[in-house]
C-alpha atoms as a PDB file:
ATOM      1  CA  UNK A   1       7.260  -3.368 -10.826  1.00  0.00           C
ATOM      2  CA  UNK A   2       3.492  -3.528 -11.785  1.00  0.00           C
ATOM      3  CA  UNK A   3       2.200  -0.303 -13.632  1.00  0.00           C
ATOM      4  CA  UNK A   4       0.574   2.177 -10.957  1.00  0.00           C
ATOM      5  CA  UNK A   5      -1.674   5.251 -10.723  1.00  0.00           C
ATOM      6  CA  UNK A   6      -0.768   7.150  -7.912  1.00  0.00           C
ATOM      7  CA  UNK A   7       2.385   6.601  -5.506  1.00  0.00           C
ATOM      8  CA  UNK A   8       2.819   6.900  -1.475  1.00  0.00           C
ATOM      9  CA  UNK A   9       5.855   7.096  -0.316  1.00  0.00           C
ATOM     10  CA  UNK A  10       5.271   6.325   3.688  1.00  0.00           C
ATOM     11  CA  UNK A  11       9.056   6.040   4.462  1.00  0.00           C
ATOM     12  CA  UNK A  12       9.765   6.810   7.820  1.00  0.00           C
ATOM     13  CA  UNK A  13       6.356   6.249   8.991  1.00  0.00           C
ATOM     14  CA  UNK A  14       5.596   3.968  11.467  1.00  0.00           C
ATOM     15  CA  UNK A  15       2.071   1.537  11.840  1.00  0.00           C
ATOM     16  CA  UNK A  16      -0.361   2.716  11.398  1.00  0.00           C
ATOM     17  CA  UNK A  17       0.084   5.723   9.292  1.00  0.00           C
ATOM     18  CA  UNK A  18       0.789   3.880   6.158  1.00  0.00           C
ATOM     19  CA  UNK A  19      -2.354   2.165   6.316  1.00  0.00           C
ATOM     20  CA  UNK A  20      -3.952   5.081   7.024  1.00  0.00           C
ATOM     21  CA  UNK A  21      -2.168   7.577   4.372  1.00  0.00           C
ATOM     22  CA  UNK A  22      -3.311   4.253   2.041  1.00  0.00           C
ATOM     23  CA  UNK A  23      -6.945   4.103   3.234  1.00  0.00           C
ATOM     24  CA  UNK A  24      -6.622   8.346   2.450  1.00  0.00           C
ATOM     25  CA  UNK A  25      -5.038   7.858  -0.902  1.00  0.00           C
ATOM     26  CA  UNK A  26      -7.408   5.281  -2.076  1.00  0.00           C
ATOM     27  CA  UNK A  27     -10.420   7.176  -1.088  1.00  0.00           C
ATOM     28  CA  UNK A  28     -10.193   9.520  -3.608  1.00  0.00           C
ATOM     29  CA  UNK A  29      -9.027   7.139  -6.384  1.00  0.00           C
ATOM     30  CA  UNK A  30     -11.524   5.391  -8.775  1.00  0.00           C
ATOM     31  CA  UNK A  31     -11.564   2.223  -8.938  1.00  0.00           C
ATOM     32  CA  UNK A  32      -9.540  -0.635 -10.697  1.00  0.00           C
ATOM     33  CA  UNK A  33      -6.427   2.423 -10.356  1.00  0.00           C
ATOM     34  CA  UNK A  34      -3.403   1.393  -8.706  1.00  0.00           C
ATOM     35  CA  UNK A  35      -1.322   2.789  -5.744  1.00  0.00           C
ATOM     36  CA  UNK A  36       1.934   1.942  -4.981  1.00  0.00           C
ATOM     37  CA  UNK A  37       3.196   2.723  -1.323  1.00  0.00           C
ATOM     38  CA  UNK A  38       7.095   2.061  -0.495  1.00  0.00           C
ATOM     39  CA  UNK A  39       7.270   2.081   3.045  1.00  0.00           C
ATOM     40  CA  UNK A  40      10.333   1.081   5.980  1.00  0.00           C
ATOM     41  CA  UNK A  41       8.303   0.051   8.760  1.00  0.00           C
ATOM     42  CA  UNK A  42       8.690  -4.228   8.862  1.00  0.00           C
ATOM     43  CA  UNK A  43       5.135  -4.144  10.266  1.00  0.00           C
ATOM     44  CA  UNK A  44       3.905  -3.119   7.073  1.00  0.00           C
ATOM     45  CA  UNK A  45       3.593  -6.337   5.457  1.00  0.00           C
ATOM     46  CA  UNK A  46       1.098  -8.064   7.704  1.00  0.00           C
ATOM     47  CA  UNK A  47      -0.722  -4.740   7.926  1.00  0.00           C
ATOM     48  CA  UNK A  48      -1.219  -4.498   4.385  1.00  0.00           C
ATOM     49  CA  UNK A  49      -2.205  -8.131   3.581  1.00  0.00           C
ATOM     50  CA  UNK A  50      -4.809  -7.571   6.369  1.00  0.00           C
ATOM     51  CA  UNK A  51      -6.133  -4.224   5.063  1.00  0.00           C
ATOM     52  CA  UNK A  52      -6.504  -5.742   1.452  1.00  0.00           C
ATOM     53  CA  UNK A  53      -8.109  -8.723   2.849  1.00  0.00           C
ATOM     54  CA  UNK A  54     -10.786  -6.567   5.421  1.00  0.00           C
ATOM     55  CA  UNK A  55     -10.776  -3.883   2.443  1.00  0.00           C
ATOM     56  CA  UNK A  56     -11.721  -5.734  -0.452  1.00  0.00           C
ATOM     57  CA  UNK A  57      -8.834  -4.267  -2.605  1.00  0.00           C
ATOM     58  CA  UNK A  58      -6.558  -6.193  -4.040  1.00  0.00           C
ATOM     59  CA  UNK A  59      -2.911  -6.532  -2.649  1.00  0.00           C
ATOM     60  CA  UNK A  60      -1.371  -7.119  -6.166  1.00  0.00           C
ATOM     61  CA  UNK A  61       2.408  -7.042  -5.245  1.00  0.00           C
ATOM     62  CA  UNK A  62       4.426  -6.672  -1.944  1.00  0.00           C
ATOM     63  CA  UNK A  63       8.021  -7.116  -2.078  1.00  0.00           C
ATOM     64  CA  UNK A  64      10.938  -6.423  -0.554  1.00  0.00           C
ATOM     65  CA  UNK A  65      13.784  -4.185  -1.665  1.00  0.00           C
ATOM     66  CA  UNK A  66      16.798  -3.753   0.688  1.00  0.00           C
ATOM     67  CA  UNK A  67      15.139  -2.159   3.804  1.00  0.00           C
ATOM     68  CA  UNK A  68      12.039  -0.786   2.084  1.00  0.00           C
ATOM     69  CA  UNK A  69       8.473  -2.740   1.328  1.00  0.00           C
ATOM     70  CA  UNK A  70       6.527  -2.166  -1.563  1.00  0.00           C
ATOM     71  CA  UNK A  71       3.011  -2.591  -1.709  1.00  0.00           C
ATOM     72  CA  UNK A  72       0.590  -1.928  -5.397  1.00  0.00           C
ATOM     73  CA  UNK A  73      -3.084  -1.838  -4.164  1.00  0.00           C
ATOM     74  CA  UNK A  74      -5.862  -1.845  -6.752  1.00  0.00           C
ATOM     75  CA  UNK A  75      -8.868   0.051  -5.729  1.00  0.00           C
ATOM     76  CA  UNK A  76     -11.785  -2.233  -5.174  1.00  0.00           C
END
C-alpha cells in the first residue's frame, strides 16, 4: 500500500458518493498529498479512473482486496 495523507473510507456507499466524498476530501487537501478511499461499490473503479483522468489528479493505485476497492489519489 502506497504511503497516504488522509483516508476515506466510502464502504457502503454507492456511485456517486465516493466520488463525491473524494472530490470533498481533496478540496481541502494541498497538493501532491495523498488520499486513500476503500470503497465496496464495483462501480467504483471506472468512476475513479474517469475522475482522475477529467480531474487532473493522479490515480496512483487501485486494487482489489476481497470485496473492497482501493483507490490512492494524489492531489493535482
Amino acid at each position: 500500500m502506497t504511503d497516504f495523507d488522509e483516508l476515506l473510507d466510502a464502504s457502503g456507499l454507492n456511485c456517486p458518493l465516493p466520488i463525491l466524498r473524494a472530490k470533498k476530501a481533496l478540496a481541502s487537501m494541498a497538493s501532491g498529498k495523498v488520499l486513500h478511499v476503500i470503497a465496496t461499490d464495483p462501480g467504483s473503479v471506472k468512476d475513479f479512473e474517469s475522475f482522475a483522468r477529467q480531474t487532473g489528479h493522479e490515480l496512483m493505485e487501485s486494487k482489489e482486496e476481497g470485496n473492497k476497492f482501493q483507490f490512492s489519489i494524489k492531489k493535482a
